[in-house]
Protein backbone atom coordinates (compact mmCIF):
# COMPACT_ATOMS: atom_id res chain seq x y z
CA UNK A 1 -11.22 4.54 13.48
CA UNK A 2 -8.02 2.43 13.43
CA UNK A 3 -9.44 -1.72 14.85
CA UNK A 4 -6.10 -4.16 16.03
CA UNK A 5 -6.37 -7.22 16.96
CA UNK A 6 -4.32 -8.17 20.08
CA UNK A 7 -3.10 -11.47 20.93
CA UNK A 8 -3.32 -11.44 25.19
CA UNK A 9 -3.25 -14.31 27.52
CA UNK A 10 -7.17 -14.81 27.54
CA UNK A 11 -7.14 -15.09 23.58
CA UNK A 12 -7.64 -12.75 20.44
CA UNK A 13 -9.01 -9.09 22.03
CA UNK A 14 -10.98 -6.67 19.31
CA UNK A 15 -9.41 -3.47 20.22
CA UNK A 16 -9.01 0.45 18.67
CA UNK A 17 -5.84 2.66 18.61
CA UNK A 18 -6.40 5.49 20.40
CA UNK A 19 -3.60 8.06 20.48
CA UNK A 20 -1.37 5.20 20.51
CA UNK A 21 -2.85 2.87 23.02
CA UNK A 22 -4.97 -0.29 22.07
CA UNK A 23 -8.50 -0.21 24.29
CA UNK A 24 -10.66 -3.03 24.26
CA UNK A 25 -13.83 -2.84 21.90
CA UNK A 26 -16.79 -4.28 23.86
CA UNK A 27 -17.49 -7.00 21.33
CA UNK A 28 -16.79 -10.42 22.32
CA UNK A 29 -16.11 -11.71 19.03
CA UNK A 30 -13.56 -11.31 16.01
CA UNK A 31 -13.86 -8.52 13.55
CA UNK A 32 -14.84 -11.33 10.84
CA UNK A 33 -17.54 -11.81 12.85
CA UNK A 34 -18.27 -7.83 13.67
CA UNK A 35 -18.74 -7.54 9.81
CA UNK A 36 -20.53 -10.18 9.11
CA UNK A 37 -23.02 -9.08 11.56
CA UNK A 38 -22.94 -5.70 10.61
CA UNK A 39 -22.05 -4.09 13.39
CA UNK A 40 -20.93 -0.58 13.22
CA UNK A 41 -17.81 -0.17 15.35
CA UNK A 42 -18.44 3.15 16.10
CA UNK A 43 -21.63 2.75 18.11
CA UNK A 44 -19.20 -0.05 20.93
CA UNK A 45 -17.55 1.06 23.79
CA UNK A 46 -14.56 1.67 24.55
CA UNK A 47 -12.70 -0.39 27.57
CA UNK A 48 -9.55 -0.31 29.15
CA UNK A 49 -6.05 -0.35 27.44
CA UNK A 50 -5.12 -3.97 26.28
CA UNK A 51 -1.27 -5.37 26.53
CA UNK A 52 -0.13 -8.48 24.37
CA UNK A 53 1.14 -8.63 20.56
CA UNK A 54 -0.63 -7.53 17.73
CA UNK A 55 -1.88 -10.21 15.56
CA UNK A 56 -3.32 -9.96 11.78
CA UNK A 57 -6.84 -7.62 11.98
CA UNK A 58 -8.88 -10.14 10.71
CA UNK A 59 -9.07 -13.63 9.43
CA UNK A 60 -10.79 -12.81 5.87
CA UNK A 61 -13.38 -15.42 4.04
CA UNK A 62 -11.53 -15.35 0.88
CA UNK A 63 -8.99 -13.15 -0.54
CA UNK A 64 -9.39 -12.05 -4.11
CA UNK A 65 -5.84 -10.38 -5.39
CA UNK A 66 -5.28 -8.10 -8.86
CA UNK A 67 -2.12 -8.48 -10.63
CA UNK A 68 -0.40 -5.64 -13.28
CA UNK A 69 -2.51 -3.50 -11.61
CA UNK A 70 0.38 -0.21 -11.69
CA UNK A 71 1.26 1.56 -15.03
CA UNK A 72 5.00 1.42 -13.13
CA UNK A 73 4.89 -1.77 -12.50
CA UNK A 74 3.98 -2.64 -15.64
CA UNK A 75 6.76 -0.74 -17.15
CA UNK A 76 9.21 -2.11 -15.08
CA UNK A 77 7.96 -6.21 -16.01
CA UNK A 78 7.61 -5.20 -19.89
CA UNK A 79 4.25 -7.01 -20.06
CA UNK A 80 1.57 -5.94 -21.68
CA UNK A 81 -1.11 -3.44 -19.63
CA UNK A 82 -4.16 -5.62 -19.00
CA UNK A 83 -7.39 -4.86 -20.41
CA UNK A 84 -9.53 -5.54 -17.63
CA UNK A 85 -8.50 -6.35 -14.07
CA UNK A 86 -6.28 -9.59 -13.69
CA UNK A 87 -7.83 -11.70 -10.96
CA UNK A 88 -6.58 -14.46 -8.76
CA UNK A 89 -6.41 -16.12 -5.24
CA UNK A 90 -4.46 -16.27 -2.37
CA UNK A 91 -5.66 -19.02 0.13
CA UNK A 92 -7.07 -17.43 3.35
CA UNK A 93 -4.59 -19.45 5.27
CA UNK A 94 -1.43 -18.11 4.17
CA UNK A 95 -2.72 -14.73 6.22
CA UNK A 96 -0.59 -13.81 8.94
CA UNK A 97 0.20 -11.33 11.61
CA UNK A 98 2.30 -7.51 11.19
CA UNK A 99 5.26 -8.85 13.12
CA UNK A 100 4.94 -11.95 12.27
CA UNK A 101 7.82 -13.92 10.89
CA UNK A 102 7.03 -14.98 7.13
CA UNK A 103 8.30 -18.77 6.94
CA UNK A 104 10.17 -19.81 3.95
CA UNK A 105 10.43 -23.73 3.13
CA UNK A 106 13.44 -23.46 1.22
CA UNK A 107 13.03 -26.94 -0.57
CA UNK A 108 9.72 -25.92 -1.77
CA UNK A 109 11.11 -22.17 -3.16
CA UNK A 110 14.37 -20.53 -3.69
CA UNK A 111 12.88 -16.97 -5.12
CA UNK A 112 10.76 -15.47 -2.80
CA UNK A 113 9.72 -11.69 -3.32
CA UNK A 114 7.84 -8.89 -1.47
CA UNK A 115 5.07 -7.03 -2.86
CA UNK A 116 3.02 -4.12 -1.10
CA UNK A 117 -0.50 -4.07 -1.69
CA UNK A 118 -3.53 -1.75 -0.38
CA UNK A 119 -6.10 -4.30 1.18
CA UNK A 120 -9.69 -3.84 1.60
CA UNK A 121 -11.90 -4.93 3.49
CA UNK A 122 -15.42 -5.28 2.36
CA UNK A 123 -18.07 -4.65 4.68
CA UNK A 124 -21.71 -5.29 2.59
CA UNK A 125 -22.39 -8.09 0.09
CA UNK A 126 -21.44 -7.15 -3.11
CA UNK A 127 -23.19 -8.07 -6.27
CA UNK A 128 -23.02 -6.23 -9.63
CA UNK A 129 -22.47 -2.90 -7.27
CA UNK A 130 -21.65 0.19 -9.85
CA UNK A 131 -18.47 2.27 -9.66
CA UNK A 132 -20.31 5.26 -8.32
CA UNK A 133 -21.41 3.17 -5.31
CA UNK A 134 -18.85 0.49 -4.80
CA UNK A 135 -16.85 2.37 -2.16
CA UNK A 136 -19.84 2.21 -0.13
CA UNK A 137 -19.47 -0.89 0.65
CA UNK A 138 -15.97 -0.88 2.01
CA UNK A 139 -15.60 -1.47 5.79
CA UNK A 140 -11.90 -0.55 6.01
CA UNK A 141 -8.62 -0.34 4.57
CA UNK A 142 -4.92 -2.25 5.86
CA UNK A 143 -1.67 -3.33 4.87
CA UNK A 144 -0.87 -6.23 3.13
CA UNK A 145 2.59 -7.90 1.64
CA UNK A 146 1.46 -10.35 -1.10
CA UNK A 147 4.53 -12.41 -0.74
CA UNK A 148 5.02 -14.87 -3.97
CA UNK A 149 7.07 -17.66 -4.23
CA UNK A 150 8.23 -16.29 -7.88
CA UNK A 151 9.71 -19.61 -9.27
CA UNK A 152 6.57 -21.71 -8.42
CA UNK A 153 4.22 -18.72 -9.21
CA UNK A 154 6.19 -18.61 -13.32
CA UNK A 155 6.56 -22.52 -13.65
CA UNK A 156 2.65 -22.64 -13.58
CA UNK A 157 0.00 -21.87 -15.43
CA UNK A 158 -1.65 -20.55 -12.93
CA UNK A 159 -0.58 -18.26 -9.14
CA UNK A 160 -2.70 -20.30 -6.37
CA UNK A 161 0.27 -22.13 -5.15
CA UNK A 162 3.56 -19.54 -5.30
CA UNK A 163 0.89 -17.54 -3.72
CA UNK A 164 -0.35 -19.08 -0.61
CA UNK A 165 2.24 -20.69 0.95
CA UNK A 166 1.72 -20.18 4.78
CA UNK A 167 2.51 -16.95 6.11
CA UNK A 168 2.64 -15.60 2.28
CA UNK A 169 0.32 -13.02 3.33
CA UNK A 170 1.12 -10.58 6.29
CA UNK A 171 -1.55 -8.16 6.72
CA UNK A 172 -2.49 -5.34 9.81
CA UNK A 173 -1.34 -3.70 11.89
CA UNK A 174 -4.83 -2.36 11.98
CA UNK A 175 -8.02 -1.87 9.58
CA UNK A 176 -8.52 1.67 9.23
CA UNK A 177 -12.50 3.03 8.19
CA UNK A 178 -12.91 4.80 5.12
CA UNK A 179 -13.68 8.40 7.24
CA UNK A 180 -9.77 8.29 7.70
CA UNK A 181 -9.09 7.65 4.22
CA UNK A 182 -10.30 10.67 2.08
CA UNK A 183 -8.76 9.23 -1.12
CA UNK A 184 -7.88 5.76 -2.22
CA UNK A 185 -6.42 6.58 -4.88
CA UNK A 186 -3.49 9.38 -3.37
CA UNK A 187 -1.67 7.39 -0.71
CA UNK A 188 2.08 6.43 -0.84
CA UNK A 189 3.33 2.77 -0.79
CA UNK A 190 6.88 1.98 0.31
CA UNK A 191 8.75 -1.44 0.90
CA UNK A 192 12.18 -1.69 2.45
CA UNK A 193 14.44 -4.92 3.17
CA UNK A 194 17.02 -5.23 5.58
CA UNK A 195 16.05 -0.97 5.82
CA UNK A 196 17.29 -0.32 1.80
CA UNK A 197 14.06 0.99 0.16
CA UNK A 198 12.70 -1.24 -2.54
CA UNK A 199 9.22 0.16 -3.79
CA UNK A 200 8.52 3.78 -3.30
CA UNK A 201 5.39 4.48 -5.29
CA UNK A 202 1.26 5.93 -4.98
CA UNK A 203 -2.09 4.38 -5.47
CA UNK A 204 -2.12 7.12 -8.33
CA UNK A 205 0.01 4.40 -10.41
CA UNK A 206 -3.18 1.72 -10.12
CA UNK A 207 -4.47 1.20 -13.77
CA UNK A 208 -7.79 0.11 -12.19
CA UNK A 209 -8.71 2.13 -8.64
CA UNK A 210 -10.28 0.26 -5.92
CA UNK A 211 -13.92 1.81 -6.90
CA UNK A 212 -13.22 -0.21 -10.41
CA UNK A 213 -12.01 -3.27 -9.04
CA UNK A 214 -14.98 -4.10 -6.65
CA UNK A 215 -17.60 -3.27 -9.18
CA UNK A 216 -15.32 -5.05 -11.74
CA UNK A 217 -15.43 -8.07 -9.18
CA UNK A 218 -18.88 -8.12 -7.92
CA UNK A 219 -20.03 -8.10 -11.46
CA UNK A 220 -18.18 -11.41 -11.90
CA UNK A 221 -18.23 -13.13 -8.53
CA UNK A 222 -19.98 -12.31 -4.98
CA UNK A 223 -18.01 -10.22 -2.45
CA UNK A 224 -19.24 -11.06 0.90
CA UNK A 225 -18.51 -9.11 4.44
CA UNK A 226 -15.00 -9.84 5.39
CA UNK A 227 -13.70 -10.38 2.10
CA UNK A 228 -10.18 -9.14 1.26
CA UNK A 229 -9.44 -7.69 -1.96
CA UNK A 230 -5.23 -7.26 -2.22
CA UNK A 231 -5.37 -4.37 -5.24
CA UNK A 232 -1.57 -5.03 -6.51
CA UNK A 233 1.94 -3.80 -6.01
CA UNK A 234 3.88 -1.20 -7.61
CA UNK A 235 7.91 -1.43 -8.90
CA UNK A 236 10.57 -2.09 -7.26
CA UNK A 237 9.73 -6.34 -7.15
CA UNK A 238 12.91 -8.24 -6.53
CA UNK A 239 11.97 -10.53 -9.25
CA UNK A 240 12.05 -7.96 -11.65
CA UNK A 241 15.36 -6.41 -10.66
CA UNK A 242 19.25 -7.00 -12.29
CA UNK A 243 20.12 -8.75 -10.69
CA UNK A 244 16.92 -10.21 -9.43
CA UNK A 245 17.17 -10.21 -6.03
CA UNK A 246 15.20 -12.57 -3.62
CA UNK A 247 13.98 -12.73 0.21
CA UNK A 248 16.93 -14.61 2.12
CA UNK A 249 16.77 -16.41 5.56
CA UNK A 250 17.14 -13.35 8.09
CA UNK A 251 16.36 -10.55 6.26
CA UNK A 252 13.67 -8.12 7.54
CA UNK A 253 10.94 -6.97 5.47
CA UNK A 254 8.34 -4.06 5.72
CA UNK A 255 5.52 -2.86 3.81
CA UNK A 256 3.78 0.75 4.80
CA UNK A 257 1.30 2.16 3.42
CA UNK A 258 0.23 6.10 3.87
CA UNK A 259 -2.24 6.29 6.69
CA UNK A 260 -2.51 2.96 7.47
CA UNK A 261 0.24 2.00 8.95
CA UNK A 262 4.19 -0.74 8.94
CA UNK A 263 4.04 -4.71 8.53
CA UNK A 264 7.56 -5.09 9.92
CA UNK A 265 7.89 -9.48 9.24
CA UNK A 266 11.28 -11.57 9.82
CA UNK A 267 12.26 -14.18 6.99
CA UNK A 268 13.17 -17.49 8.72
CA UNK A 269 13.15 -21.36 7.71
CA UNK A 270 9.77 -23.14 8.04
């Protein structure tokens, strides 16, 4: 099942892609809320087709992101391969919408980059959940672009801030359950700018797969319904580039992933 969330003229409509179309999901809430109540989409009905924008899935509670988390990543930044998951936040504000344009406040950063990231969406309460049974808990899978403010993110000793400027996190177009997704772990990740292809790489590359990082996680810290957990970003970072090369007012970037689906996001001034 493939859940949208469409922006109309009444307000923020719960829909499902089918063949295409976007049809209303008789639910009269957000999908934050459909998870928290634990509501199995599959058992709603299905209305009439929906017209209006598509805006990001779901607003998540927090958003818990893993960094050096792909051997060719890793290779390509010359840092060392972590030992156990490298955790850190992204402020649940700085989510955003698929086509929506990322906004860049140019006296605030001047090297912004693009990264591609598997997101998912957790669907039970997590706490010290196993491996073996971690992906049980997953409600769905999307797209997300963990866009970092690189020279902010490097001058500190810590991410929060180069991470979570506003609209530093486009996610969608739609949250996609796991019966679609027979492997997390064998799905292609691509990013292009201005239509020149950037990263090109698989979840095979994670050092940690998403089964590890929730467990890993929920050992440490609760994962509640609606969480989103960003899993990292392959090579092909402009940061890491030579030249390094940087997001510029007016260029156009988009993040796929395999079976999921294209954030397609505009870079203007804020």
């Amino acid at each position: 099942m493939r859940i949208a969330t469409v922006q109309t003229h009444d307000g923020p409509t719960l829909v499902v892609d089918v063949d295409g179309d976007y049809r209303r999901l008789d639910f009269d809430r957000d999908l934050l809320s459909l998870v928290r109540a634990g509501v199995d989409p599959r058992d709603l009905a299905v209305g009439d087709a929906v017209a209006g924008e598509l805006a990001a899935p779901l607003q998540p509670g927090k958003i818990v992101a893993i960094g050096l988390n792909y051997l060719d990543h890793i290779r390509e930044s010359k840092l060392p391969q972590p030992e156990q998951p490298l955790v850190f936040a992204k402020f649940p504000s700085s989510v955003t919408g698929p086509n929506d344009p990322i906004l860049v406040d140019v006296e605030l950063t001047a090297q912004v980059d693009w990264e591609v990231e598997l997101g998912v969406i957790v669907g039970r309460r997590m706490r010290s959940v196993p491996v073996g049974a971690a992906l049980d808990y997953v409600f769905g899978y999307t797209v997300g672009n963990d866009v970092s403010a690189r020279d902010v993110q490097f001058s500190e000793s810590q991410w929060t801030r180069g991470k979570s400027f506003d609209t530093f996190c486009p996610i969608g177009p739609v949250i996609v359950t796991p019966d679609e997704i027979p492997d997390t772990q064998a799905l292609a990740l691509r990013t292009r700018v201005n239509g020149v292809l950037m990263q090109d790489s698989s979840t095979a590359e994670m050092v940690f797969g998403v089964a590890e990082l929730l467990a890993f996680c929920s050992r440490n810290f609760m994962l509640e319904p609606g969480d989103l957990l960003l899993t990292g970003t392959p090579w092909g970072c402009g940061y890491f580039m030579d030249p390094p090369r940087t997001l510029e007012l007016g260029d156009v970037v988009e993040c796929e992933v395999e079976r999921i689906g294209l954030l397609r996001n505009g870079v203007v001034a804020a």
